[in-house]
N, C-alpha and C. Protein backbone atom coordinates (compact mmCIF):
# COMPACT_ATOMS: atom_id res chain seq x y z
N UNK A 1 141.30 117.04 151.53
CA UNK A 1 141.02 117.55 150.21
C UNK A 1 140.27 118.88 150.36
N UNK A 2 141.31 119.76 150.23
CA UNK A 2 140.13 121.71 150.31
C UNK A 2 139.02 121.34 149.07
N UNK A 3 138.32 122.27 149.57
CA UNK A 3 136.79 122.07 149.06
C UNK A 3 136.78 123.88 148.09
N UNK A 4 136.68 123.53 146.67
CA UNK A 4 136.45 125.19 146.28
C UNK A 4 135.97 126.32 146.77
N UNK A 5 135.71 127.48 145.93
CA UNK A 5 134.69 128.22 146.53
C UNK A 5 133.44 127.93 145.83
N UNK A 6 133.43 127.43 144.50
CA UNK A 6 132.13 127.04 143.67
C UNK A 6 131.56 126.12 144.46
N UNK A 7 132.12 125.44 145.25
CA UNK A 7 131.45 124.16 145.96
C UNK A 7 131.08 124.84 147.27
N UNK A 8 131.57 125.50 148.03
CA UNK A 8 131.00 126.20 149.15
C UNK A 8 129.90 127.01 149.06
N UNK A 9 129.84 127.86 147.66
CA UNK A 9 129.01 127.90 147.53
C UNK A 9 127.34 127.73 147.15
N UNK A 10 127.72 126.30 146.71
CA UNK A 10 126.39 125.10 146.56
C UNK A 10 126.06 124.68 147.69
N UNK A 11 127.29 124.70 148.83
CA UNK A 11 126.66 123.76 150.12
C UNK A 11 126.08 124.70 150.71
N UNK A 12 126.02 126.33 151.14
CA UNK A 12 125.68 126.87 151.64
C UNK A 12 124.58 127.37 150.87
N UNK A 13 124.01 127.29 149.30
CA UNK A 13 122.71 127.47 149.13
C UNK A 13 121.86 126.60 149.39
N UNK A 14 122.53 125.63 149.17
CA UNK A 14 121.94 123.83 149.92
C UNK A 14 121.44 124.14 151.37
N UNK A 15 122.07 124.58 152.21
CA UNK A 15 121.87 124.84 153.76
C UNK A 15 120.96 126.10 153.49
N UNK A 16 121.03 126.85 152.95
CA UNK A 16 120.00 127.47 152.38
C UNK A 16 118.47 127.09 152.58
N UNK A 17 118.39 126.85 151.38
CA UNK A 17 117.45 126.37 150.96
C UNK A 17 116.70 125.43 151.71
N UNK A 18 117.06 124.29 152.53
CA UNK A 18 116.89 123.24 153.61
C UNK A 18 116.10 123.61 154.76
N UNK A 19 117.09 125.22 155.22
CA UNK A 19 116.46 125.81 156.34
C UNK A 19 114.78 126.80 155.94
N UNK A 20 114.79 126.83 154.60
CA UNK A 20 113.97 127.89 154.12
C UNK A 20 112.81 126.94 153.81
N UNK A 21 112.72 125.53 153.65
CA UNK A 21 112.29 124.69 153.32
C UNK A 21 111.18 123.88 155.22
N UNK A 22 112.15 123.64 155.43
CA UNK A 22 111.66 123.85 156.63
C UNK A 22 110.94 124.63 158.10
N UNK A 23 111.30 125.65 157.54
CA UNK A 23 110.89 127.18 158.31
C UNK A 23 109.25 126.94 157.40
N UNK A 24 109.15 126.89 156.17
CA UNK A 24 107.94 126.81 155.37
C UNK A 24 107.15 125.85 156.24
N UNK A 25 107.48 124.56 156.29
CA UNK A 25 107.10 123.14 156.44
C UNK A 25 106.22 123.13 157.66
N UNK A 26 107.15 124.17 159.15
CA UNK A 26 106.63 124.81 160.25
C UNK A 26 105.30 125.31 160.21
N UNK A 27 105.84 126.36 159.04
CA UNK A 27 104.54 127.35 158.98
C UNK A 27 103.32 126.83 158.57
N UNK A 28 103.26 125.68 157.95
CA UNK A 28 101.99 125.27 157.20
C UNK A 28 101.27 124.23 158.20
N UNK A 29 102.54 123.57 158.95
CA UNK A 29 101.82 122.61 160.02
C UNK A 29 101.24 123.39 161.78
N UNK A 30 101.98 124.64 161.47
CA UNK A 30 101.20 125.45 162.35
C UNK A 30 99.78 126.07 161.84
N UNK A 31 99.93 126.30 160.80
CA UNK A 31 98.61 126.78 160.01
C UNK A 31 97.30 125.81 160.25
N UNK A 32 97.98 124.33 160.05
CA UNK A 32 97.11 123.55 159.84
C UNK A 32 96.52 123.15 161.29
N UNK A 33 97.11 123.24 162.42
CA UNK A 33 97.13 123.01 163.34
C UNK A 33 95.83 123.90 164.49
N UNK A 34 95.94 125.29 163.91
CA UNK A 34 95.27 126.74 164.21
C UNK A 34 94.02 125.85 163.82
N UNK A 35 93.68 125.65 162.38
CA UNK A 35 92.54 125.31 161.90
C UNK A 35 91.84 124.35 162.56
N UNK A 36 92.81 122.95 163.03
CA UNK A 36 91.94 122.00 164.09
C UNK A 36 91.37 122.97 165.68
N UNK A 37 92.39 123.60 165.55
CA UNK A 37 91.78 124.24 167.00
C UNK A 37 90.55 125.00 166.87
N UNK A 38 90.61 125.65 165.68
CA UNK A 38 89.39 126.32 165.60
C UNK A 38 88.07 126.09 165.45
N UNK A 39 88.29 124.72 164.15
CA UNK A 39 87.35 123.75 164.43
C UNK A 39 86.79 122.97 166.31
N UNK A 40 87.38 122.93 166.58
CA UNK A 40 87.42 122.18 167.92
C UNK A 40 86.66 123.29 169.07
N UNK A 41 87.06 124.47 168.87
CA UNK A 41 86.67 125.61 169.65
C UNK A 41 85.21 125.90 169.18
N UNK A 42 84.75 125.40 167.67
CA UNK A 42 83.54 125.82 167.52
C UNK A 42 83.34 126.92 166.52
N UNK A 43 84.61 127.80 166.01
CA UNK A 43 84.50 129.02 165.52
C UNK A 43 84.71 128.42 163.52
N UNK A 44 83.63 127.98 163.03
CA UNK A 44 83.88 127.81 161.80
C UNK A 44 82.20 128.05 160.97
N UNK A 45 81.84 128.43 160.32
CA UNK A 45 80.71 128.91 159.42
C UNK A 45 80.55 128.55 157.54
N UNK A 46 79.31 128.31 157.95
CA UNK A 46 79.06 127.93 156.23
C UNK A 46 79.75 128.72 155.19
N UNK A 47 79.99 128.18 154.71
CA UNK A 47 80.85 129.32 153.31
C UNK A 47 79.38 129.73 152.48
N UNK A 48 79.28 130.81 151.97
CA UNK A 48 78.88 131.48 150.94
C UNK A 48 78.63 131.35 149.43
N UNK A 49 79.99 130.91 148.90
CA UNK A 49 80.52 130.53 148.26
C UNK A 49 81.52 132.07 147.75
N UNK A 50 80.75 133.16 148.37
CA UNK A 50 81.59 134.41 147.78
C UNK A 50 82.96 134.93 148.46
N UNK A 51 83.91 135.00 148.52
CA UNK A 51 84.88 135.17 149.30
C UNK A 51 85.23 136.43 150.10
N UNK A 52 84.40 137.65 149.55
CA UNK A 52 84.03 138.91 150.31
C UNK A 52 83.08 138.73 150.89
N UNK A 53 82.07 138.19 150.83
CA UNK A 53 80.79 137.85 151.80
C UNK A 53 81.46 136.93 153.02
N UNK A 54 82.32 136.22 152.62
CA UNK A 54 83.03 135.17 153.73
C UNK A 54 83.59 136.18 154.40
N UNK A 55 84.65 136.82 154.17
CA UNK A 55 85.35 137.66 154.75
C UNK A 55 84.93 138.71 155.44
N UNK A 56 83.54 139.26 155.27
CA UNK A 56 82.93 139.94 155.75
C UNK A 56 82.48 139.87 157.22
N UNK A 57 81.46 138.22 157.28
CA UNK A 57 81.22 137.17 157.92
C UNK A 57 81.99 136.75 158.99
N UNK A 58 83.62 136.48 158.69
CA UNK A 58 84.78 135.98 159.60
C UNK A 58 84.87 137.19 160.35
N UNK A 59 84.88 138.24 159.85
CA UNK A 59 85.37 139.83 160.43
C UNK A 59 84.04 140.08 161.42
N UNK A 60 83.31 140.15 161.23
CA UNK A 60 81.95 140.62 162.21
C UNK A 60 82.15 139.19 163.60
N UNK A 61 82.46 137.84 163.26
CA UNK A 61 82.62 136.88 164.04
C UNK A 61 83.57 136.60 164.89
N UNK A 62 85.07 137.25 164.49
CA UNK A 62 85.82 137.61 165.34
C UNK A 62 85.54 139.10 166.27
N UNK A 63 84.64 139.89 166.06
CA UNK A 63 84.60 140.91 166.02
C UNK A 63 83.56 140.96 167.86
N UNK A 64 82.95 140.09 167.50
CA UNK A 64 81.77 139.38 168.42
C UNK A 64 82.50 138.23 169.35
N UNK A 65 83.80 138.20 168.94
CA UNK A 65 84.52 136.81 169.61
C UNK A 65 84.14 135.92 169.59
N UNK A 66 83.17 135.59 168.41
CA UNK A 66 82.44 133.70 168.06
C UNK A 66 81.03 133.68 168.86
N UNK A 67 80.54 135.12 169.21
CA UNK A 67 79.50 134.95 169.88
C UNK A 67 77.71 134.68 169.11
């Protein structure tokens, strides 16, 4: 049974989407992954609560290499 082109083109946004879905899925469990290490390495600091004062903070600490 040939398969349309309207339908080829659902399976291939389907395959799409799946791979784009997963490439994400990667990225976040690598993300999350960085964070245990970092924790684990020691390199984590009180928050502020201000997010430019944090950022400030992270930047001078990498800067020092966690020293």
């Amino acid at each position: 049974m040939p398969v349309d082109q309207a339908a080829r083109r659902t399976i291939k946004r389907d395959l799409i989407r799946r791979d784009m879905e997963r490439r994400e899925g990667q990225f976040a469990q690598d993300a999350i992954l960085a964070g245990y290490r970092d924790l684990a390495a020691g390199r984590s600091f009180a928050s502020s609560g201000d997010f430019k004062t944090d950022m400030k903070v992270l930047d001078r600490k990498e800067a020092a290499d966690w020293k």
